[in-house]
PDB file of N, CA and C in Angstrom:
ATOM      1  N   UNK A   1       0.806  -1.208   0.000  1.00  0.00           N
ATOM      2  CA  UNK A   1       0.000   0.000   0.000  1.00  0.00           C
ATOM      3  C   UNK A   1       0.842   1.261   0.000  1.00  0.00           C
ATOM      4  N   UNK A   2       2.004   1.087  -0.029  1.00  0.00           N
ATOM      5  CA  UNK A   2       3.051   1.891   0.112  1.00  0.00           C
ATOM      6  C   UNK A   2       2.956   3.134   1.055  1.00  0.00           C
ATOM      7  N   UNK A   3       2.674   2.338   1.999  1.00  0.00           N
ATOM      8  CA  UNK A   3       3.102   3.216   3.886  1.00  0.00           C
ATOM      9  C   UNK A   3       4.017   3.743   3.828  1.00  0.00           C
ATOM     10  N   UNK A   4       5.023   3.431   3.516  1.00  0.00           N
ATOM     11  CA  UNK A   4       6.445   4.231   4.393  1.00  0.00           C
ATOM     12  C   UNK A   4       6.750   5.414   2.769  1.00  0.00           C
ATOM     13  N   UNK A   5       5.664   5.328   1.926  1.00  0.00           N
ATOM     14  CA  UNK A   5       5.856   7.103   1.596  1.00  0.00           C
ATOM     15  C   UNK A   5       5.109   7.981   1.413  1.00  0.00           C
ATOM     16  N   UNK A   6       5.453   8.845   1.243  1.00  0.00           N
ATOM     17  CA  UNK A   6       4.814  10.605   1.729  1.00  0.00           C
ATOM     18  C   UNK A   6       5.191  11.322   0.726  1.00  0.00           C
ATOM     19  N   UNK A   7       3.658  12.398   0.179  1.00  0.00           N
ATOM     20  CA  UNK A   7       4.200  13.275  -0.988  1.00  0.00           C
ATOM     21  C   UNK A   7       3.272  14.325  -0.117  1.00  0.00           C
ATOM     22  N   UNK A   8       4.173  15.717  -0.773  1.00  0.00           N
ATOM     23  CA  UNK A   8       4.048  17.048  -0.185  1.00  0.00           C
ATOM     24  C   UNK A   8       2.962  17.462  -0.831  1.00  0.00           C
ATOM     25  N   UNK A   9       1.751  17.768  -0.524  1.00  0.00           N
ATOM     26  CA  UNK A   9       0.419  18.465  -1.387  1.00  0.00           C
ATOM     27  C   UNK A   9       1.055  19.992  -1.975  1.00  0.00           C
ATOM     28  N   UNK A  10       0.491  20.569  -2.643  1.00  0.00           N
ATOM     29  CA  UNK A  10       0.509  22.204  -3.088  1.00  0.00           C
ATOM     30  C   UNK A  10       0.889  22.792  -1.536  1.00  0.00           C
ATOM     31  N   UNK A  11      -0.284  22.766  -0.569  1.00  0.00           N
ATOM     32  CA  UNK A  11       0.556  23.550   0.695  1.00  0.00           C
ATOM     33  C   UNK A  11       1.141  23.657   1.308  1.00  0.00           C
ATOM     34  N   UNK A  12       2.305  22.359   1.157  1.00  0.00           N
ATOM     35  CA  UNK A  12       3.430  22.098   2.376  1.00  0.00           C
ATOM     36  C   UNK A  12       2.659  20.540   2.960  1.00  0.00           C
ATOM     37  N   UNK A  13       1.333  20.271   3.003  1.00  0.00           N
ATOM     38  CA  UNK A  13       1.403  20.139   4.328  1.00  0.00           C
ATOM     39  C   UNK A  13       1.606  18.166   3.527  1.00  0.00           C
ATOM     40  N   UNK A  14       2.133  17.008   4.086  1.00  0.00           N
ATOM     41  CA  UNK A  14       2.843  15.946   4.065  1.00  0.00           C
ATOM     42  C   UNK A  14       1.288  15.043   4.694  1.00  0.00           C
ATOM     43  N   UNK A  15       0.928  14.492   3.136  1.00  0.00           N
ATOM     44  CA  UNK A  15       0.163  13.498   2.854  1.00  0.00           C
ATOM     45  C   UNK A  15       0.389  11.734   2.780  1.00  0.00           C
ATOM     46  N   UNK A  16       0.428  11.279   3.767  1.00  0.00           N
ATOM     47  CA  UNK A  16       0.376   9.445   3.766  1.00  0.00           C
ATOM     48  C   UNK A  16      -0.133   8.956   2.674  1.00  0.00           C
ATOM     49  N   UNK A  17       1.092   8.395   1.998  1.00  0.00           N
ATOM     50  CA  UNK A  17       0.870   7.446   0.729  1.00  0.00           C
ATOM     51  C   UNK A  17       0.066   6.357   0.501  1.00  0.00           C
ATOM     52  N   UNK A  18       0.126   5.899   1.569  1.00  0.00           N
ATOM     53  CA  UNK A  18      -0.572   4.781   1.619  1.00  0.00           C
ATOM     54  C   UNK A  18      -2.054   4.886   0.897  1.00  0.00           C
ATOM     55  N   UNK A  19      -3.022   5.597   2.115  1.00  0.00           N
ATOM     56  CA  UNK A  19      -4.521   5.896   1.578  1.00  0.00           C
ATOM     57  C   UNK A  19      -4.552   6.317   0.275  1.00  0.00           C
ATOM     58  N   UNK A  20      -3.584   7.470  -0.233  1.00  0.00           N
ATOM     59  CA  UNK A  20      -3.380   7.849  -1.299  1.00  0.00           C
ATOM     60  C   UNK A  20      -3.500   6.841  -2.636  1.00  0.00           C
ATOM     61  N   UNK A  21      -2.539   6.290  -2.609  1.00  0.00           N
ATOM     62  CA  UNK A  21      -2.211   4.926  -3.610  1.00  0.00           C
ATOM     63  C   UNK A  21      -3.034   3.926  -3.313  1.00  0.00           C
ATOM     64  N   UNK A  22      -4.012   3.911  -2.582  1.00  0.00           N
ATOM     65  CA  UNK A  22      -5.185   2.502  -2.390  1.00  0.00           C
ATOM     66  C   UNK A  22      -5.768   3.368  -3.052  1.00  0.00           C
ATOM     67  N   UNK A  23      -6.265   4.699  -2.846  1.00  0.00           N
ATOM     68  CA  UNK A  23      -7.173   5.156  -3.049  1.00  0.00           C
ATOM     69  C   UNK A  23      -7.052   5.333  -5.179  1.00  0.00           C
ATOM     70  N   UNK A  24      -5.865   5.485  -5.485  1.00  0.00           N
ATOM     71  CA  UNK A  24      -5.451   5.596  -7.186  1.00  0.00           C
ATOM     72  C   UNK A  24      -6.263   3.789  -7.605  1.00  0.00           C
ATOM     73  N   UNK A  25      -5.429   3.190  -6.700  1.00  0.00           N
ATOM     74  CA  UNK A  25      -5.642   1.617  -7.422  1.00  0.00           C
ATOM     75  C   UNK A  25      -6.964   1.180  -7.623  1.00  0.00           C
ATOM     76  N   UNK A  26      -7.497   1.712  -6.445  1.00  0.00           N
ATOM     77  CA  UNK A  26      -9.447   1.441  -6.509  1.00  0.00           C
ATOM     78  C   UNK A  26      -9.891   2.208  -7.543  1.00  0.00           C
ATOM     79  N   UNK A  27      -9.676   3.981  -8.136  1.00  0.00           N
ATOM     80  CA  UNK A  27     -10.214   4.367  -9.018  1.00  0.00           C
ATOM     81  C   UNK A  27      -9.896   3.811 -10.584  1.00  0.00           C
ATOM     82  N   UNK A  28      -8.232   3.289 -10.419  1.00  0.00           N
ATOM     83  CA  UNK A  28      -7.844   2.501 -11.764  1.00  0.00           C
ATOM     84  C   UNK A  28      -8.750   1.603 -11.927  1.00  0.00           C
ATOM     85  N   UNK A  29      -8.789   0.329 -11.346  1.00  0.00           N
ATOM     86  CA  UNK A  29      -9.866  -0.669 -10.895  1.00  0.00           C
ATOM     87  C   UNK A  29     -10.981  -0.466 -11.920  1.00  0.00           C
ATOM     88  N   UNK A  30     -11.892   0.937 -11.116  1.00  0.00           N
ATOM     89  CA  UNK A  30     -13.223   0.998 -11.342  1.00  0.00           C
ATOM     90  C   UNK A  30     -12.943   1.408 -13.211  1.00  0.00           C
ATOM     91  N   UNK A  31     -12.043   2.282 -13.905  1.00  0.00           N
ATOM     92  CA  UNK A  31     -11.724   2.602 -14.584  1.00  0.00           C
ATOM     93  C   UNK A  31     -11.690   1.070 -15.441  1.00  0.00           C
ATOM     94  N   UNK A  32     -11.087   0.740 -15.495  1.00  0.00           N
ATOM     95  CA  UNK A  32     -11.250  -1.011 -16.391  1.00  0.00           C
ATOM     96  C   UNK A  32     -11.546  -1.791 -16.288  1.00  0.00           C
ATOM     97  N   UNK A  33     -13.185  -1.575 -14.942  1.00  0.00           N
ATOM     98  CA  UNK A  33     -14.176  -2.095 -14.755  1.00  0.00           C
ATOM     99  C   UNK A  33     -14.102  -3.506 -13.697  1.00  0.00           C
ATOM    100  N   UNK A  34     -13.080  -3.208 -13.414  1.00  0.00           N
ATOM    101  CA  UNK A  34     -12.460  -3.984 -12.085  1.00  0.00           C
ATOM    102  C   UNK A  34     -13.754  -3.808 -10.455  1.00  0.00           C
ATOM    103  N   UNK A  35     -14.799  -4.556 -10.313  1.00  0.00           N
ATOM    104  CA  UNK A  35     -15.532  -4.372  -9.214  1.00  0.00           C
ATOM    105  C   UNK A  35     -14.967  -4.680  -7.811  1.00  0.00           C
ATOM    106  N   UNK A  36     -13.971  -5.563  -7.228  1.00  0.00           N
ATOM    107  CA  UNK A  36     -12.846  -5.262  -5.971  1.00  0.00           C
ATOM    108  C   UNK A  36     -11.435  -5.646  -6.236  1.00  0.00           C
ATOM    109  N   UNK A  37     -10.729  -4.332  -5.550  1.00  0.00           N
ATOM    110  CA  UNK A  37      -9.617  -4.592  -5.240  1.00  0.00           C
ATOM    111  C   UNK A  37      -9.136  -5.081  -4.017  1.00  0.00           C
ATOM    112  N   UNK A  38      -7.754  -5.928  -3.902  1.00  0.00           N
ATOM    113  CA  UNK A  38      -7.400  -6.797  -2.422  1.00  0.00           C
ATOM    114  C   UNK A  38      -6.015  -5.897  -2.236  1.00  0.00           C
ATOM    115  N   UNK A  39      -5.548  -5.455  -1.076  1.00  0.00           N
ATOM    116  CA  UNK A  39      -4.971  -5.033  -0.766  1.00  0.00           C
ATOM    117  C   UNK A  39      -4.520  -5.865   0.609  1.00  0.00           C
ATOM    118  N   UNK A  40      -3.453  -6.801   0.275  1.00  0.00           N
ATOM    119  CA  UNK A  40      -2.404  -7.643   1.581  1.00  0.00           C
ATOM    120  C   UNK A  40      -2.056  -6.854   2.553  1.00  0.00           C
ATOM    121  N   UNK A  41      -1.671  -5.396   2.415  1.00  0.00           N
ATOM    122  CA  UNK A  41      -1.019  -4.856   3.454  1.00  0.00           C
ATOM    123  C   UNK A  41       0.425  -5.013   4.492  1.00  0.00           C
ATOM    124  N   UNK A  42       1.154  -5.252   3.501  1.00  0.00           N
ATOM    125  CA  UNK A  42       2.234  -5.714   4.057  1.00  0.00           C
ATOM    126  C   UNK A  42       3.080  -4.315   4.393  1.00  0.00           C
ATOM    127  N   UNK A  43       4.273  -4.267   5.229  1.00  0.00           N
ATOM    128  CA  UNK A  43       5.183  -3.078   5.786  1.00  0.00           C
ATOM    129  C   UNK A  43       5.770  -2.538   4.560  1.00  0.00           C
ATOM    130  N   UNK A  44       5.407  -1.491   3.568  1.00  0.00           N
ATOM    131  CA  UNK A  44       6.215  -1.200   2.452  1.00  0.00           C
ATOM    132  C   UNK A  44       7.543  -0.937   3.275  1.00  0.00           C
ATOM    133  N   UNK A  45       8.622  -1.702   2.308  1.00  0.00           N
ATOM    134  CA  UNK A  45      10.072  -1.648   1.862  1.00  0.00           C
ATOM    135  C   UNK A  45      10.035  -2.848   2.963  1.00  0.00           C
ATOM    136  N   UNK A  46       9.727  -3.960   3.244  1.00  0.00           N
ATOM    137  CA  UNK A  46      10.238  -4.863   4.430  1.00  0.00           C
ATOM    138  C   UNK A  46       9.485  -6.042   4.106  1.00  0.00           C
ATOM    139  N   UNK A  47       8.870  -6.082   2.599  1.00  0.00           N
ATOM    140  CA  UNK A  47       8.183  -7.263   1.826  1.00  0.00           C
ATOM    141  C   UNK A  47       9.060  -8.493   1.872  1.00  0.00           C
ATOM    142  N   UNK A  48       8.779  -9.535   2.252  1.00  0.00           N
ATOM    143  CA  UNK A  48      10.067 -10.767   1.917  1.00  0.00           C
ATOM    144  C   UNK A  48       9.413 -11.860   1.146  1.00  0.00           C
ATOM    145  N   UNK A  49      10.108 -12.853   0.453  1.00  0.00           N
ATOM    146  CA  UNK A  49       9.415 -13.849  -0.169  1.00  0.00           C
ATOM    147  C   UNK A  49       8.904 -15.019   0.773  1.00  0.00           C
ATOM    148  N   UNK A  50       7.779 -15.029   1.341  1.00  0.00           N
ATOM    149  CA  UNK A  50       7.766 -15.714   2.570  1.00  0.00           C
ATOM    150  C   UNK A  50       6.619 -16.953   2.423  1.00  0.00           C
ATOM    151  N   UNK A  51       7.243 -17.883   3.099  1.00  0.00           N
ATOM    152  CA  UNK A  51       5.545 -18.515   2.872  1.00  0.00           C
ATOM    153  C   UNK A  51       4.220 -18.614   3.320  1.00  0.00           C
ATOM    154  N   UNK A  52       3.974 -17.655   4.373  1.00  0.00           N
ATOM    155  CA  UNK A  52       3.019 -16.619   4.103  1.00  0.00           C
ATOM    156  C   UNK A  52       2.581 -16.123   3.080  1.00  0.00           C
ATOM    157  N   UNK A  53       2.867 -15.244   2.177  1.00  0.00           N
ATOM    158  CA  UNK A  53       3.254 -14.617   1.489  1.00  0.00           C
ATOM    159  C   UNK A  53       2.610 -15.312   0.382  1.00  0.00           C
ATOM    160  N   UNK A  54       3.331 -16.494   0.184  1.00  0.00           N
ATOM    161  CA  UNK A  54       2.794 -16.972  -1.324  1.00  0.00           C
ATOM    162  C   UNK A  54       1.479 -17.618  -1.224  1.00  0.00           C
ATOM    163  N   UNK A  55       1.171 -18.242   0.353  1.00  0.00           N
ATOM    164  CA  UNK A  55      -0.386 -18.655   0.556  1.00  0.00           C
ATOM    165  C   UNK A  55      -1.411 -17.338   0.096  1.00  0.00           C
ATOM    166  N   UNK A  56      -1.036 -16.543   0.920  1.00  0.00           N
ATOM    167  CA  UNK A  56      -1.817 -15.541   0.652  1.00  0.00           C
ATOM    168  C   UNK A  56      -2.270 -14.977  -1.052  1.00  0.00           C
ATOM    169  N   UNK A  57      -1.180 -15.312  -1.559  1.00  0.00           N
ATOM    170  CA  UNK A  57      -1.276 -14.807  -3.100  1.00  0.00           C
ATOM    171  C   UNK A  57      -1.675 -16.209  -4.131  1.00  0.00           C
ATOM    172  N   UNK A  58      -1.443 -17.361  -3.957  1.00  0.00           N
ATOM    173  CA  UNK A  58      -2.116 -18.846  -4.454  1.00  0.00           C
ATOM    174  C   UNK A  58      -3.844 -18.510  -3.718  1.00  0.00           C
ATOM    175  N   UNK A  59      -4.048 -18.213  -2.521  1.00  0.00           N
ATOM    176  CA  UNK A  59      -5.634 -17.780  -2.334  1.00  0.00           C
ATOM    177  C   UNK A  59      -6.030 -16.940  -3.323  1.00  0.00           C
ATOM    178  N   UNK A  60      -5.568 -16.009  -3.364  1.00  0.00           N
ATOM    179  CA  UNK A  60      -6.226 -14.791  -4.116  1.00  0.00           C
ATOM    180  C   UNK A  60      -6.158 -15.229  -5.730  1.00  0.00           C
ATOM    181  N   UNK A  61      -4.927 -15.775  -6.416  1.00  0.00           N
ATOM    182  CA  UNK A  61      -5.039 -16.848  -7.606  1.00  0.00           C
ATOM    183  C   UNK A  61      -5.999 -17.376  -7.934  1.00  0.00           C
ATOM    184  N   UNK A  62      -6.398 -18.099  -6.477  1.00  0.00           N
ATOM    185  CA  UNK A  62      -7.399 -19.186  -6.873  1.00  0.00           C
ATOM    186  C   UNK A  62      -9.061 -18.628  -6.661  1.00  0.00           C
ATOM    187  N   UNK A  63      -9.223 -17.495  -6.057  1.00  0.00           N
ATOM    188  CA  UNK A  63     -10.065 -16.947  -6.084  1.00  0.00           C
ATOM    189  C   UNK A  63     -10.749 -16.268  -7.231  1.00  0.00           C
ATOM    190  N   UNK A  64     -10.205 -15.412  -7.384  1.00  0.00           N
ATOM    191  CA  UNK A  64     -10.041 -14.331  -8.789  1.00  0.00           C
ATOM    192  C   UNK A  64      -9.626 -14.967 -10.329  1.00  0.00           C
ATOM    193  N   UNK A  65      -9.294 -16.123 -10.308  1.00  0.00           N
ATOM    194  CA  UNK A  65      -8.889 -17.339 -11.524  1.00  0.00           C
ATOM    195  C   UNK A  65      -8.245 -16.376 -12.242  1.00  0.00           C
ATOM    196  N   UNK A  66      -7.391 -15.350 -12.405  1.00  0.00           N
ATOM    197  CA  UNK A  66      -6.805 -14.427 -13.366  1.00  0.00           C
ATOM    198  C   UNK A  66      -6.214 -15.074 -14.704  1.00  0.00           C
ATOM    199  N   UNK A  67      -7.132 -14.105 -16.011  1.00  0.00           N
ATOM    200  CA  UNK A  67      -6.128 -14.649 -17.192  1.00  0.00           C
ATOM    201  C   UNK A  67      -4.705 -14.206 -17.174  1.00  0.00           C
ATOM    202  N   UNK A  68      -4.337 -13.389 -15.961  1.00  0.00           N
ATOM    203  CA  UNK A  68      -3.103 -12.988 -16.391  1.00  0.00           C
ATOM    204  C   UNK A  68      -2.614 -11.975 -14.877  1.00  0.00           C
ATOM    205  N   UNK A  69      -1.445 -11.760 -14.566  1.00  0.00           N
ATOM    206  CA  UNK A  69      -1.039 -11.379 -13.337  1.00  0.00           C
ATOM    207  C   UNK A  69       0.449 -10.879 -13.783  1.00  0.00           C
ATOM    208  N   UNK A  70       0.147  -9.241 -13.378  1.00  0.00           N
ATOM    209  CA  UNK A  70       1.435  -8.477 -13.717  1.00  0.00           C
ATOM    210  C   UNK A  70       1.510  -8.187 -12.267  1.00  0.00           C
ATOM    211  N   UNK A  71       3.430  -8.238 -12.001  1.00  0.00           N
ATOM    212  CA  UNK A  71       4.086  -7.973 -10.996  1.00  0.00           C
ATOM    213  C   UNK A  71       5.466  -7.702 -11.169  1.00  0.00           C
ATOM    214  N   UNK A  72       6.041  -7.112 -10.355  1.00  0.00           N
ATOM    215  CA  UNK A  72       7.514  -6.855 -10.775  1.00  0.00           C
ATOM    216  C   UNK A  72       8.063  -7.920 -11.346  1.00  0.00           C
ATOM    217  N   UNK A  73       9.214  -7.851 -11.914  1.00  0.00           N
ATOM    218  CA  UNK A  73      10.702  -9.205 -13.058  1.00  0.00           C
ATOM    219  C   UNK A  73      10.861  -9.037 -11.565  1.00  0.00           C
ATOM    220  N   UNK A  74      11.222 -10.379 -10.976  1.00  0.00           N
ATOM    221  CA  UNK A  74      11.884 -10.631 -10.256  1.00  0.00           C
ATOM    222  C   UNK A  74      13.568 -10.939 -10.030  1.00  0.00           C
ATOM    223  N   UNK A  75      14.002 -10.777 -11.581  1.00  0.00           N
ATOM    224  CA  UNK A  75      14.988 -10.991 -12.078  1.00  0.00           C
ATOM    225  C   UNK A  75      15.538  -9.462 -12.683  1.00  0.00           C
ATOM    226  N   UNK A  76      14.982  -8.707 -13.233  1.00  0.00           N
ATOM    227  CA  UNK A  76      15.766  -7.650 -13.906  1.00  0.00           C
ATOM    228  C   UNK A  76      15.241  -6.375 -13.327  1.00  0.00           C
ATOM    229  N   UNK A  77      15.632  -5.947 -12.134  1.00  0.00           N
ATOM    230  CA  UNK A  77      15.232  -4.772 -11.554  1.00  0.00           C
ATOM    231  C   UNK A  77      15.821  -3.392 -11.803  1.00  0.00           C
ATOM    232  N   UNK A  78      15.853  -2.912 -13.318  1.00  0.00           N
ATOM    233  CA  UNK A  78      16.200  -2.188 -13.571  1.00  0.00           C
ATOM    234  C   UNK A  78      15.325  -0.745 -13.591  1.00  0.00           C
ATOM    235  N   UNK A  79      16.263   0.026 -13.394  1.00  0.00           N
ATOM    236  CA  UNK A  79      17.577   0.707 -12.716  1.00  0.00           C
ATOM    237  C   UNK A  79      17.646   0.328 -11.297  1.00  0.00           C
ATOM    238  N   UNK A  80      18.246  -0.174 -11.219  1.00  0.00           N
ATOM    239  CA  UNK A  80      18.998  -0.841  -9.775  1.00  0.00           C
ATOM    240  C   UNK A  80      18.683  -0.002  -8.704  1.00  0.00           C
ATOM    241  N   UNK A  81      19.208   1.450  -8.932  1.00  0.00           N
ATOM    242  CA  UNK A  81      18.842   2.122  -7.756  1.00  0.00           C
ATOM    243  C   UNK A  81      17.835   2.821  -7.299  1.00  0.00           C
ATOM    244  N   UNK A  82      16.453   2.161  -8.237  1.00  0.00           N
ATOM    245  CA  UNK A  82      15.117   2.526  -8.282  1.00  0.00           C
ATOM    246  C   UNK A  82      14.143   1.588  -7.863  1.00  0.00           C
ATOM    247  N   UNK A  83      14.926   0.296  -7.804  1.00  0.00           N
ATOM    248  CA  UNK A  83      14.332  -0.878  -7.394  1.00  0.00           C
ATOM    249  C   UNK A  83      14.282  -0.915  -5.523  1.00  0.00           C
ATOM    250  N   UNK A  84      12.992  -1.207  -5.234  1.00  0.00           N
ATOM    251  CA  UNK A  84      13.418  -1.471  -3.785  1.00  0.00           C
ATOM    252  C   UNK A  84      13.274  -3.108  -3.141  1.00  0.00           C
ATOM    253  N   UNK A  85      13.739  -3.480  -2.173  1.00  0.00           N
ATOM    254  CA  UNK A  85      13.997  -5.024  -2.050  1.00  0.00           C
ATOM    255  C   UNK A  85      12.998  -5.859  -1.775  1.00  0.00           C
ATOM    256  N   UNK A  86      11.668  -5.046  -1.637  1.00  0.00           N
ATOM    257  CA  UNK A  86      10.478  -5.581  -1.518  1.00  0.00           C
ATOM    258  C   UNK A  86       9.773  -6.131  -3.188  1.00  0.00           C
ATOM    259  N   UNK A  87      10.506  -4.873  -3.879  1.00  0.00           N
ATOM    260  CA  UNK A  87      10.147  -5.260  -5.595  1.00  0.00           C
ATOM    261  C   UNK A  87      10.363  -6.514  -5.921  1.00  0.00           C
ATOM    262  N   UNK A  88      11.443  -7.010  -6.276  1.00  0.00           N
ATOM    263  CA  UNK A  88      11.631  -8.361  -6.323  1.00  0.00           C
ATOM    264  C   UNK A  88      11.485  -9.526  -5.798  1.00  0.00           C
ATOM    265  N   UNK A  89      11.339  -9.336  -4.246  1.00  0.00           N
ATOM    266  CA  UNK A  89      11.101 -10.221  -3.376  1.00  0.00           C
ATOM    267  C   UNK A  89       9.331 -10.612  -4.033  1.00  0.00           C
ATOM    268  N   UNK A  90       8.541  -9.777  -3.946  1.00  0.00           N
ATOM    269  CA  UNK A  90       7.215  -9.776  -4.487  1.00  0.00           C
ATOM    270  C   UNK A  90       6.569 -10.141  -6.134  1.00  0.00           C
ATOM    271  N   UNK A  91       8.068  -9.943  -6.605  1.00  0.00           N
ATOM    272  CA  UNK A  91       8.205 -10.729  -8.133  1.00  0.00           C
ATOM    273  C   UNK A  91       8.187 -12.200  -8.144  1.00  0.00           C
ATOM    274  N   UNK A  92       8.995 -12.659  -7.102  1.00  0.00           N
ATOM    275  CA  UNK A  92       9.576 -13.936  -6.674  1.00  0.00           C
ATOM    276  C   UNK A  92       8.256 -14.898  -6.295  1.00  0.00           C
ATOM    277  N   UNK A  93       7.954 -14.288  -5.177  1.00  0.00           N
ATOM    278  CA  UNK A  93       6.545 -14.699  -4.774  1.00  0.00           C
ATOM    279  C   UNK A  93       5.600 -14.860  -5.365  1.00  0.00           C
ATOM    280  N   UNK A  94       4.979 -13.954  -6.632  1.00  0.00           N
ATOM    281  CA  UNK A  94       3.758 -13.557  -7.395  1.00  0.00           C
ATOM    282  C   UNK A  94       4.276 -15.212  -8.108  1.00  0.00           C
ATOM    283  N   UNK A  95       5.160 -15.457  -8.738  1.00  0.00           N
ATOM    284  CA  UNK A  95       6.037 -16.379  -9.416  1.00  0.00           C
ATOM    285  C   UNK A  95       5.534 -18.031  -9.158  1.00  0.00           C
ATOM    286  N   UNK A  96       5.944 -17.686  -8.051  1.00  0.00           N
ATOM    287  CA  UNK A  96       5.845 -19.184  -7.518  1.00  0.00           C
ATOM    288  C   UNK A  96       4.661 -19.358  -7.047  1.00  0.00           C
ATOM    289  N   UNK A  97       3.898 -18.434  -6.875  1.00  0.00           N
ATOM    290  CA  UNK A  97       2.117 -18.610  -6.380  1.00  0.00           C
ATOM    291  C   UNK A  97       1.325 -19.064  -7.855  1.00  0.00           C
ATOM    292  N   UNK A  98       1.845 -18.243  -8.324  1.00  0.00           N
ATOM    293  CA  UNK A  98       1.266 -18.682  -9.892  1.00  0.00           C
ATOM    294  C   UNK A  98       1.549 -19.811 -10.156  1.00  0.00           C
ATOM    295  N   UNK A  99       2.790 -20.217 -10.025  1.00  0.00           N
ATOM    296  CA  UNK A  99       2.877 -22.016 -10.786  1.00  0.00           C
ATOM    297  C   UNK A  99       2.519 -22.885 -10.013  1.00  0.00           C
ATOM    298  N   UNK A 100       2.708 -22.575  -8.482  1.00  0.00           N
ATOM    299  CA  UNK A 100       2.517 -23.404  -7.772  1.00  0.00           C
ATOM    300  C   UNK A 100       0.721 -23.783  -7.487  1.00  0.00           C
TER     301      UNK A 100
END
């Protein structure tokens, strides 16, 4: 949900990302006719490939039967210093929930 960032509105005053970016993903959603979005809620930047993690995402797989599931390359995190370690870790995971 990306908690741990913060953008400055027009007045100074320092808006929580989080609500923010649920709040974009639900209007994208409704936009390409998407009726719910799931939001895991995990600690942005402290995501790990866990097995937790992949139950949670093989549920939601098997729920939602998706023709198709975009998530970070878990492999090519380019530009390196734009990537954060939750990106890939969550590539990894999406990965193996899917095949598995």
């Amino acid at each position: 949900s990306g908690d741990e960032g913060a953008s400055k509105s027009v007045s100074g005053w320092t808006t929580v990302a989080a609500g923010f970016r649920e709040a974009e993903a639900v209007a994208a959603a409704r936009v390409l006719g998407i009726r719910e979005v799931a939001f895991l809620r995990y600690a942005d930047g402290s995501v790990e490939n866990t097995v937790e993690l992949r139950r949670e995402l093989v549920a939601a797989i098997r729920r939602w039967r998706p023709d198709a599931v975009f998530t970070y390359d878990p492999q090519f995190t380019l530009p390196l210093y734009f990537s954060h370690s939750d990106h890939p870790a969550v590539g990894r995971a999406v990965v193996a929930a899917r095949l598995g």
